[in-house]
PDB file of N, CA and C in Angstrom:
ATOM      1  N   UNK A   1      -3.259 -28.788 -15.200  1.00  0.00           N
ATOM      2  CA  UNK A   1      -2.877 -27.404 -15.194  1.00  0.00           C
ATOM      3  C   UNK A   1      -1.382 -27.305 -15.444  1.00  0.00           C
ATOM      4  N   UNK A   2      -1.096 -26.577 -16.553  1.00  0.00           N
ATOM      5  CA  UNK A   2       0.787 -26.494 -16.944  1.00  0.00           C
ATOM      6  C   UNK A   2       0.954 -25.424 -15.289  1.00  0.00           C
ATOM      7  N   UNK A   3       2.251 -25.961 -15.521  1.00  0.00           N
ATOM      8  CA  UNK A   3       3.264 -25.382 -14.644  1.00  0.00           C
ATOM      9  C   UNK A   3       3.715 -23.593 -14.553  1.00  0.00           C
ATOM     10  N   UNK A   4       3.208 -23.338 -16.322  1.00  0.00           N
ATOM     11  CA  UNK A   4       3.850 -21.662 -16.050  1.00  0.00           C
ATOM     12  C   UNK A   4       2.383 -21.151 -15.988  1.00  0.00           C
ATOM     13  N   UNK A   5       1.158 -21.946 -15.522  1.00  0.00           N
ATOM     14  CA  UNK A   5      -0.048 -20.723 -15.371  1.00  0.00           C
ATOM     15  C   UNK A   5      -0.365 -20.285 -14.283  1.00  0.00           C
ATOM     16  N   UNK A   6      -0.275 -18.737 -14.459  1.00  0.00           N
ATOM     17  CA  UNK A   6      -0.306 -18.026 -12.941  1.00  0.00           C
ATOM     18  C   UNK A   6      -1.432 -18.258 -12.140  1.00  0.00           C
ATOM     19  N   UNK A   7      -1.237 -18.140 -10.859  1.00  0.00           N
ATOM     20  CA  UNK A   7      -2.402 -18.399 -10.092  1.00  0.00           C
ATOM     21  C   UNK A   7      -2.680 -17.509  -9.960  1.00  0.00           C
ATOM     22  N   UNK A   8      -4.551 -17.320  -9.608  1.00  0.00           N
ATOM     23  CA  UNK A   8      -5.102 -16.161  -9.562  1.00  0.00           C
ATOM     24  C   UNK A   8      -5.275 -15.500  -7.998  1.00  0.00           C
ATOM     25  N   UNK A   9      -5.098 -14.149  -7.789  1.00  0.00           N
ATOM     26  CA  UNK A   9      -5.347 -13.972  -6.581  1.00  0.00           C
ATOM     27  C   UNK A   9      -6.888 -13.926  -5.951  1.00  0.00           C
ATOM     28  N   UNK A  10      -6.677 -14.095  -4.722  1.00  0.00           N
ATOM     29  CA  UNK A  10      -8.052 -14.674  -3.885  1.00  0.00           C
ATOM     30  C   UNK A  10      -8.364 -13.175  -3.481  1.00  0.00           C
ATOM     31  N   UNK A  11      -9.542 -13.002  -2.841  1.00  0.00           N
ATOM     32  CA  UNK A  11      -9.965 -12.143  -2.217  1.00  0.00           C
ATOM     33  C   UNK A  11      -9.800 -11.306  -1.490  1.00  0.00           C
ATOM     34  N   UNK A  12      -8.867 -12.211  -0.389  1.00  0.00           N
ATOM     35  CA  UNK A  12      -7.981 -11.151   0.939  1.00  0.00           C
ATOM     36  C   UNK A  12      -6.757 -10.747   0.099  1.00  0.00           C
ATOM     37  N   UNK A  13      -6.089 -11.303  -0.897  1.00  0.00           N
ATOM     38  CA  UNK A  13      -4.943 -10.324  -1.563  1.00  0.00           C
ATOM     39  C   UNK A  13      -5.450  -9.803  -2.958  1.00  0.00           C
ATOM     40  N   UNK A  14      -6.593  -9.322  -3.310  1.00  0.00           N
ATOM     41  CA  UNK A  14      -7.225  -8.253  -3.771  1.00  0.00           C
ATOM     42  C   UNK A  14      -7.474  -7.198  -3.264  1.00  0.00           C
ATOM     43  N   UNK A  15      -7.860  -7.702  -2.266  1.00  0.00           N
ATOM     44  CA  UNK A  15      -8.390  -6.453  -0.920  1.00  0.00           C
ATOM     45  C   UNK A  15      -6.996  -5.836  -0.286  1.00  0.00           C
ATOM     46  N   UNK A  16      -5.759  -6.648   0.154  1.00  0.00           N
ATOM     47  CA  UNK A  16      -4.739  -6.352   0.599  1.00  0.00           C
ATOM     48  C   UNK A  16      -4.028  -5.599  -0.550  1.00  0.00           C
ATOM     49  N   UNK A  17      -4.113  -5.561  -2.248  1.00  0.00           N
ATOM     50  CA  UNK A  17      -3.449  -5.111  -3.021  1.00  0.00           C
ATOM     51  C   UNK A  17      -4.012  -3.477  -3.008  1.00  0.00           C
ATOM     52  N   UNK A  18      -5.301  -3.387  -2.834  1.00  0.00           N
ATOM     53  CA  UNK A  18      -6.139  -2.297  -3.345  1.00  0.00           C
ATOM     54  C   UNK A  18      -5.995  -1.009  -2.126  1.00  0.00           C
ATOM     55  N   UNK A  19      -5.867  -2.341  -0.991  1.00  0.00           N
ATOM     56  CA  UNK A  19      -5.309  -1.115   0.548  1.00  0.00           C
ATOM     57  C   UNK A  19      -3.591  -0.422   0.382  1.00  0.00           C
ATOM     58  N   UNK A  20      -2.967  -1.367   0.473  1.00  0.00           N
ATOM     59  CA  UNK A  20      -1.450  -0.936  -0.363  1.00  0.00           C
ATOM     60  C   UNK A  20      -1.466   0.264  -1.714  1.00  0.00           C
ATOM     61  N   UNK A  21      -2.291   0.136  -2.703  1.00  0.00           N
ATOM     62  CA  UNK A  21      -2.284   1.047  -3.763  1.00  0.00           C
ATOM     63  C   UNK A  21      -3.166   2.383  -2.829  1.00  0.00           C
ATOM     64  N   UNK A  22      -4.053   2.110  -2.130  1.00  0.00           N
ATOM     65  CA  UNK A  22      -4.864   3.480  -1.336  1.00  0.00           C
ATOM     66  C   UNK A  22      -4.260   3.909  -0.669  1.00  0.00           C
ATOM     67  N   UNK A  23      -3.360   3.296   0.206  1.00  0.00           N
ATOM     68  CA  UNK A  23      -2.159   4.276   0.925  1.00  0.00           C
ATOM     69  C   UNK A  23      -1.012   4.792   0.521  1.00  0.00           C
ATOM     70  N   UNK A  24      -0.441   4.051  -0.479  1.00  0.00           N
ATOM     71  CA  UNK A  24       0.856   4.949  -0.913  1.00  0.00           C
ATOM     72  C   UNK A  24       0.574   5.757  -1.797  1.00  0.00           C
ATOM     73  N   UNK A  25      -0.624   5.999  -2.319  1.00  0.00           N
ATOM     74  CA  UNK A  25      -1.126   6.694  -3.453  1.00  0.00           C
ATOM     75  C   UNK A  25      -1.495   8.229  -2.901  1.00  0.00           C
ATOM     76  N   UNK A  26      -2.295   7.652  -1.663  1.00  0.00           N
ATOM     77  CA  UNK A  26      -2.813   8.949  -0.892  1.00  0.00           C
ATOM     78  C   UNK A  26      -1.633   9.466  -0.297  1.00  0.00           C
ATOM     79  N   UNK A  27      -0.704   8.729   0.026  1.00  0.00           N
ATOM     80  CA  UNK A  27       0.788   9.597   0.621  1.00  0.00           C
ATOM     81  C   UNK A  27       1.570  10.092  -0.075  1.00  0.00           C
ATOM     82  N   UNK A  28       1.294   9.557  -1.307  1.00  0.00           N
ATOM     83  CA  UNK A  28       2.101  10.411  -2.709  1.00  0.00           C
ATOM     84  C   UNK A  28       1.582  11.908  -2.815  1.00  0.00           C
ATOM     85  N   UNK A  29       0.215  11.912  -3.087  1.00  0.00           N
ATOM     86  CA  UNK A  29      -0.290  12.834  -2.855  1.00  0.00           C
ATOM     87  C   UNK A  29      -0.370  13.764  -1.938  1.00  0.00           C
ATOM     88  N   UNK A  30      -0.073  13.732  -1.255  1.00  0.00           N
ATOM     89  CA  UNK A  30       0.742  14.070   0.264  1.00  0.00           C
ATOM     90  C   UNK A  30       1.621  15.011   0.133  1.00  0.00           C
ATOM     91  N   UNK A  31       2.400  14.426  -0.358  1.00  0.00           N
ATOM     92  CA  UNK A  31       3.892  14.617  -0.056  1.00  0.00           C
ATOM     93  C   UNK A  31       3.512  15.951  -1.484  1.00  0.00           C
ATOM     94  N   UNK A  32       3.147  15.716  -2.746  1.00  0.00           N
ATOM     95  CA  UNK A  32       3.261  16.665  -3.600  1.00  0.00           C
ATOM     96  C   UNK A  32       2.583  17.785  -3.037  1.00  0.00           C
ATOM     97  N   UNK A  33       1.269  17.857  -2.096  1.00  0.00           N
ATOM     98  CA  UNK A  33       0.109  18.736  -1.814  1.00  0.00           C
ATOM     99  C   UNK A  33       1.296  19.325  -0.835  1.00  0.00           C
ATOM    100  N   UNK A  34       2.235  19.127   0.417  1.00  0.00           N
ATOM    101  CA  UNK A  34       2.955  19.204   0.879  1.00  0.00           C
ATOM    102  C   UNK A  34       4.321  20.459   0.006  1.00  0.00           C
ATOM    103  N   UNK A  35       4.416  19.986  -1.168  1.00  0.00           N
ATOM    104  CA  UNK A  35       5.581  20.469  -1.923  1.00  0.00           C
ATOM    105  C   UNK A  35       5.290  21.544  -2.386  1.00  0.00           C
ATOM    106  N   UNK A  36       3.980  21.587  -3.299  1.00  0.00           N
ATOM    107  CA  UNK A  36       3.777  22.719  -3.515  1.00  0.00           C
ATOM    108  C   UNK A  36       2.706  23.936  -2.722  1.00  0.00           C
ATOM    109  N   UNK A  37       2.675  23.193  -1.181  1.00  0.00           N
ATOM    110  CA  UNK A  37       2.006  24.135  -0.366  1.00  0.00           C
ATOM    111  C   UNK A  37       3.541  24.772  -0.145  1.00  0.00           C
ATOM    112  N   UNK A  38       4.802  24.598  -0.023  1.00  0.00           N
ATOM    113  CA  UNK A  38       5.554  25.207   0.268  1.00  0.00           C
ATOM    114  C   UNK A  38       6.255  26.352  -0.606  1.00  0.00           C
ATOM    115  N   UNK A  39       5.828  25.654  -1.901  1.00  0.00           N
ATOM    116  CA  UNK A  39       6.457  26.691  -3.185  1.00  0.00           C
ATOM    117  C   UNK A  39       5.648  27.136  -3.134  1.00  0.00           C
ATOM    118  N   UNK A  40       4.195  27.285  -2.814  1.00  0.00           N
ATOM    119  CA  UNK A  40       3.530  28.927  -2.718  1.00  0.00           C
ATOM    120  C   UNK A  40       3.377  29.670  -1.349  1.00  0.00           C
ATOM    121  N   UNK A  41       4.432  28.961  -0.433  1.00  0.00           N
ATOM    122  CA  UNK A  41       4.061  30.180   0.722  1.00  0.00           C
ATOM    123  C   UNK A  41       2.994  29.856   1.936  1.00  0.00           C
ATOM    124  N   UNK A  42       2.425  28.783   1.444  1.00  0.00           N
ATOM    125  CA  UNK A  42       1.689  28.398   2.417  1.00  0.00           C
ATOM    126  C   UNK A  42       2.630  27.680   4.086  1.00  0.00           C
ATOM    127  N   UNK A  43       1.880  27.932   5.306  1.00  0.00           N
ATOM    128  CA  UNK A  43       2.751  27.161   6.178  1.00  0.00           C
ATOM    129  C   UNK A  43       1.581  26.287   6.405  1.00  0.00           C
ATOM    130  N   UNK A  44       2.891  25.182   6.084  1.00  0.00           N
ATOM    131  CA  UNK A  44       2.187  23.963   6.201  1.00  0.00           C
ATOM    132  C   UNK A  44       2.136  23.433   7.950  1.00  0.00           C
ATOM    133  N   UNK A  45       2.949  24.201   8.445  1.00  0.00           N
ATOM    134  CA  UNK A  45       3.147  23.341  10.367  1.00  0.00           C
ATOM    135  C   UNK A  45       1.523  23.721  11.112  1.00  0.00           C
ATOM    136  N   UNK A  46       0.537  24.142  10.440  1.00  0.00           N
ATOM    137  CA  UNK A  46      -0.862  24.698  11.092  1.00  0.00           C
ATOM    138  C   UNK A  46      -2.064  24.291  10.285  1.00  0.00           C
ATOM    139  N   UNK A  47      -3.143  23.783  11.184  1.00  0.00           N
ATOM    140  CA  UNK A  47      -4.191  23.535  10.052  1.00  0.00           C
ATOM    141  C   UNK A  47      -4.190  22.653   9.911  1.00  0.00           C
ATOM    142  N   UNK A  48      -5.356  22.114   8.733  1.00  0.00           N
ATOM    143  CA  UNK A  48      -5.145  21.108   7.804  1.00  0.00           C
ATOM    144  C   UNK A  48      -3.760  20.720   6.913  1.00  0.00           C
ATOM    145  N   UNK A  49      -2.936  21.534   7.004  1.00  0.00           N
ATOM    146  CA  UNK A  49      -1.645  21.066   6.340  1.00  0.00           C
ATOM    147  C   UNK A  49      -0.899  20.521   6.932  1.00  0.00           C
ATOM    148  N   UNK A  50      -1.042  20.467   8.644  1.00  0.00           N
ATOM    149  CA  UNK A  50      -0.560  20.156   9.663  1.00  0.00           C
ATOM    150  C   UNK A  50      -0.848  18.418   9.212  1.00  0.00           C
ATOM    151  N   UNK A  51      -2.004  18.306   9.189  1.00  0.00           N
ATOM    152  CA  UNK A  51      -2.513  16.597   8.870  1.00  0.00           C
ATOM    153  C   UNK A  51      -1.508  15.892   7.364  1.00  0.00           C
ATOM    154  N   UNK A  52      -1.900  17.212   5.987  1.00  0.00           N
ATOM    155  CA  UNK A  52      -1.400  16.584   5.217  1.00  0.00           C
ATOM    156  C   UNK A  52       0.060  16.114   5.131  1.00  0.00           C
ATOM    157  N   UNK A  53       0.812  16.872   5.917  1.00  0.00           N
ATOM    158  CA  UNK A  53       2.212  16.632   5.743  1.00  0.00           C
ATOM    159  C   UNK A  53       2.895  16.024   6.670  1.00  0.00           C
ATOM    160  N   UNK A  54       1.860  15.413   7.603  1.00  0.00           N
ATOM    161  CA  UNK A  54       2.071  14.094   8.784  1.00  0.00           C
ATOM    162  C   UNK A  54       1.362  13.150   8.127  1.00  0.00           C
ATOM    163  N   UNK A  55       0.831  13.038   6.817  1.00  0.00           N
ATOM    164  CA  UNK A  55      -0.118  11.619   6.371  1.00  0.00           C
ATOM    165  C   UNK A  55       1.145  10.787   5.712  1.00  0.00           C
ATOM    166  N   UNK A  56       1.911  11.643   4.767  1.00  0.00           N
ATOM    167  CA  UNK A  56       2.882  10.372   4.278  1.00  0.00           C
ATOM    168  C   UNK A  56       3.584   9.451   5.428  1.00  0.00           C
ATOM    169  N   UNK A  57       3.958  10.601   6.771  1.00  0.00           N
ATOM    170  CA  UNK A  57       4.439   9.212   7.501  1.00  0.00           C
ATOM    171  C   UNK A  57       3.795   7.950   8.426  1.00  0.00           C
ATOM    172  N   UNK A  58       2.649   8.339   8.162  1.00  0.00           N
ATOM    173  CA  UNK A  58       1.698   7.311   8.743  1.00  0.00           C
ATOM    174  C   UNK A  58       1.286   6.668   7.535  1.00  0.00           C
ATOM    175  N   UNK A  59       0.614   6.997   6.754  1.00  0.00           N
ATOM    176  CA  UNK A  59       0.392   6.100   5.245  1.00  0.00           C
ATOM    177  C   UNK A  59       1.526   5.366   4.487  1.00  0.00           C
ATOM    178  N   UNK A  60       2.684   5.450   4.652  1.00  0.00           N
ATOM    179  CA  UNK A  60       3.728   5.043   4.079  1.00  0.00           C
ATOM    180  C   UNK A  60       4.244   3.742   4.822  1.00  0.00           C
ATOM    181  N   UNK A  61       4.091   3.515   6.139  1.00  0.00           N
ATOM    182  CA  UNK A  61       4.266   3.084   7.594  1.00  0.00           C
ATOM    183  C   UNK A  61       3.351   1.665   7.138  1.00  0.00           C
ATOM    184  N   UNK A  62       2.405   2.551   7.192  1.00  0.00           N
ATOM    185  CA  UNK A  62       0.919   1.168   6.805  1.00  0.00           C
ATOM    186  C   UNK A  62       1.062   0.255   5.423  1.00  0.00           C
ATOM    187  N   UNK A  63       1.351   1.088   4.559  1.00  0.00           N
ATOM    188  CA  UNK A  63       1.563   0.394   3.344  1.00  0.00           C
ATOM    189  C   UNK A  63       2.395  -0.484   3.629  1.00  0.00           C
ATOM    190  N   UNK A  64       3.668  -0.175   4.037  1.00  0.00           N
ATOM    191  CA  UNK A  64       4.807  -1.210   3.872  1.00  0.00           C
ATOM    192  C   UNK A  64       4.010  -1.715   5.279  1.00  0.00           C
ATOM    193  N   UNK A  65       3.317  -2.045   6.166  1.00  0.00           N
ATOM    194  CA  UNK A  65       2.945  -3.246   6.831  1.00  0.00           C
ATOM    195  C   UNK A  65       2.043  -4.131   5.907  1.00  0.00           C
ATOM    196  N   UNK A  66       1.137  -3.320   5.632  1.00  0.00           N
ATOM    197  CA  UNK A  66       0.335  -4.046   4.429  1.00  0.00           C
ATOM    198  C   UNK A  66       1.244  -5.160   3.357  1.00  0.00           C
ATOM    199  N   UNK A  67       1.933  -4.436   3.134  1.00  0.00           N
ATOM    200  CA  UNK A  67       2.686  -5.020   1.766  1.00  0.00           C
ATOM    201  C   UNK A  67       3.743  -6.260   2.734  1.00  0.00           C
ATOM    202  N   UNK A  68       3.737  -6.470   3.544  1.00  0.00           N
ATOM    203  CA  UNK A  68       4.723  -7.770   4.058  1.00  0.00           C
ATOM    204  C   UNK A  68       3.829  -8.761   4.421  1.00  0.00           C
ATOM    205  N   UNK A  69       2.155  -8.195   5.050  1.00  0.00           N
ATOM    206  CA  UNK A  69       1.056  -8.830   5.277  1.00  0.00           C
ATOM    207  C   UNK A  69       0.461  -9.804   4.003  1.00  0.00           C
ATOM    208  N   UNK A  70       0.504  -8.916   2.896  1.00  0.00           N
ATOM    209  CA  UNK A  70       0.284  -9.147   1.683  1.00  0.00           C
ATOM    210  C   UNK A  70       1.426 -10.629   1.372  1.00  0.00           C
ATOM    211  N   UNK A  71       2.764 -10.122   1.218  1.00  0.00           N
ATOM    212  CA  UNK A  71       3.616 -11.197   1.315  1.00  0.00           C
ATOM    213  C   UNK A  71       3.263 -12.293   1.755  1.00  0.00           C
ATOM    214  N   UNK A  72       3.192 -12.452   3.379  1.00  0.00           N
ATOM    215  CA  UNK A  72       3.129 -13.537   4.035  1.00  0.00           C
ATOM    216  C   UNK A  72       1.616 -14.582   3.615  1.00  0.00           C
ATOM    217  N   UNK A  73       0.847 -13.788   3.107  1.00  0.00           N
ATOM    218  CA  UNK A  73      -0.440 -14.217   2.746  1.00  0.00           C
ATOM    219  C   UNK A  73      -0.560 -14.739   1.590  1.00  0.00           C
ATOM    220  N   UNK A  74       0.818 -14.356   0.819  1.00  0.00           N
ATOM    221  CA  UNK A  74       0.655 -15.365  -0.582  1.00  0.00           C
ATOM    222  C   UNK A  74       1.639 -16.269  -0.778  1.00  0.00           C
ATOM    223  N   UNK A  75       2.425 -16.149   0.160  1.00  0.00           N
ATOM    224  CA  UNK A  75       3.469 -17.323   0.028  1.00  0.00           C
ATOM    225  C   UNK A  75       2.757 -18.546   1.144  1.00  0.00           C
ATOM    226  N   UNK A  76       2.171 -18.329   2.138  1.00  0.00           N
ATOM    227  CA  UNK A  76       1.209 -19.648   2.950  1.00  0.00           C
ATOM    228  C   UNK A  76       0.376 -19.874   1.438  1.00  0.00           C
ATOM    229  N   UNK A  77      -0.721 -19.282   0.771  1.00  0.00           N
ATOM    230  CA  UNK A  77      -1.125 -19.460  -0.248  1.00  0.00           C
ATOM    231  C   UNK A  77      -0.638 -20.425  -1.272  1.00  0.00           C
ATOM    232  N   UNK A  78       0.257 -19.875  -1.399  1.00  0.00           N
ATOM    233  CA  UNK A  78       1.243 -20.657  -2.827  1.00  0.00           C
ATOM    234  C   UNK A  78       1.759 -21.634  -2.279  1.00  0.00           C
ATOM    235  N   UNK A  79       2.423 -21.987  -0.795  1.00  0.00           N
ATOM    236  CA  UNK A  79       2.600 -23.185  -0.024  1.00  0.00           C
ATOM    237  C   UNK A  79       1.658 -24.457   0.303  1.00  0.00           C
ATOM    238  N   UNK A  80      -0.162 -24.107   0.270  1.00  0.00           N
ATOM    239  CA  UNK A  80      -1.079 -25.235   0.184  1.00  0.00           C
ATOM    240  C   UNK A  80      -0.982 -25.507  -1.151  1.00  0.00           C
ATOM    241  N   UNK A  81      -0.934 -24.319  -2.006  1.00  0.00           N
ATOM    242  CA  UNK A  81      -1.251 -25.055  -3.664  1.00  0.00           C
ATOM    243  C   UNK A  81      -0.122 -26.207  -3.966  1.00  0.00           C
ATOM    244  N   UNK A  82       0.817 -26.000  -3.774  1.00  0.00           N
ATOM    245  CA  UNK A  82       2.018 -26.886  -4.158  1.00  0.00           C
ATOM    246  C   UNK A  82       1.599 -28.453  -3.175  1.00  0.00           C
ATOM    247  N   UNK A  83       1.521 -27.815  -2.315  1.00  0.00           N
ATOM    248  CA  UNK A  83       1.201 -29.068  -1.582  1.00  0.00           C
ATOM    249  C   UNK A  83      -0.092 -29.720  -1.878  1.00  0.00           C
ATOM    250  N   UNK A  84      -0.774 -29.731  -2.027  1.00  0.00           N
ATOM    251  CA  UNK A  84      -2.347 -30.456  -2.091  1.00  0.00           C
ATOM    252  C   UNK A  84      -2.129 -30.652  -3.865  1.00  0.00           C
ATOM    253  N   UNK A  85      -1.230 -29.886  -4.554  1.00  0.00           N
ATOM    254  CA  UNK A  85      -0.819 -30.368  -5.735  1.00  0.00           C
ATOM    255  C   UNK A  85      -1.706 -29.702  -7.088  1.00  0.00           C
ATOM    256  N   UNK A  86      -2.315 -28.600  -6.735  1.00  0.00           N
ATOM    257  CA  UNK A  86      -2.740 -27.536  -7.158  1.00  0.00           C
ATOM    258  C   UNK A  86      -4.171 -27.523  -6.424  1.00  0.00           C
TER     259      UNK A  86
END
């Protein structure tokens, strides 16, 4: 196996990539559903808007745990391959 071919990701950082893209995606969304509930007048502090515009800071929170989880899970990863010698 040459040296510049990427390794493929395993299962738990497929799954860890796809949770990371579902939360910051849904908090993006958030935050815009948030923006323009305000440019039309809506109050967002009641209701269901109450949830949407408290989700980016809990979804945003998770992602970036996810995403260091993710980290740590591919650098142990990439640490047996080198070692056992691919």
């Amino acid at each position: 196996m040459a040296n510049d071919t990427p390794v493929p990701l395993n299962r738990i950082e497929r799954i860890l990539r796809n949770m990371i893209a579902s939360a910051a995606g849904l908090s993006i969304l958030a935050i815009i559903a948030t923006i323009v509930g305000n440019l039309s007048g809506v109050n967002t502090r009641e209701g269901i808007w109450l949830t949407v515009t408290v989700l980016p800071f809990v979804g945003l929170t998770i992602a970036f745990l996810l995403i260091v989880a993710f980290l740590v899970v591919s650098v142990v990863r990439r640490r047996r391959l080198a070692q056992n010698g691919g």
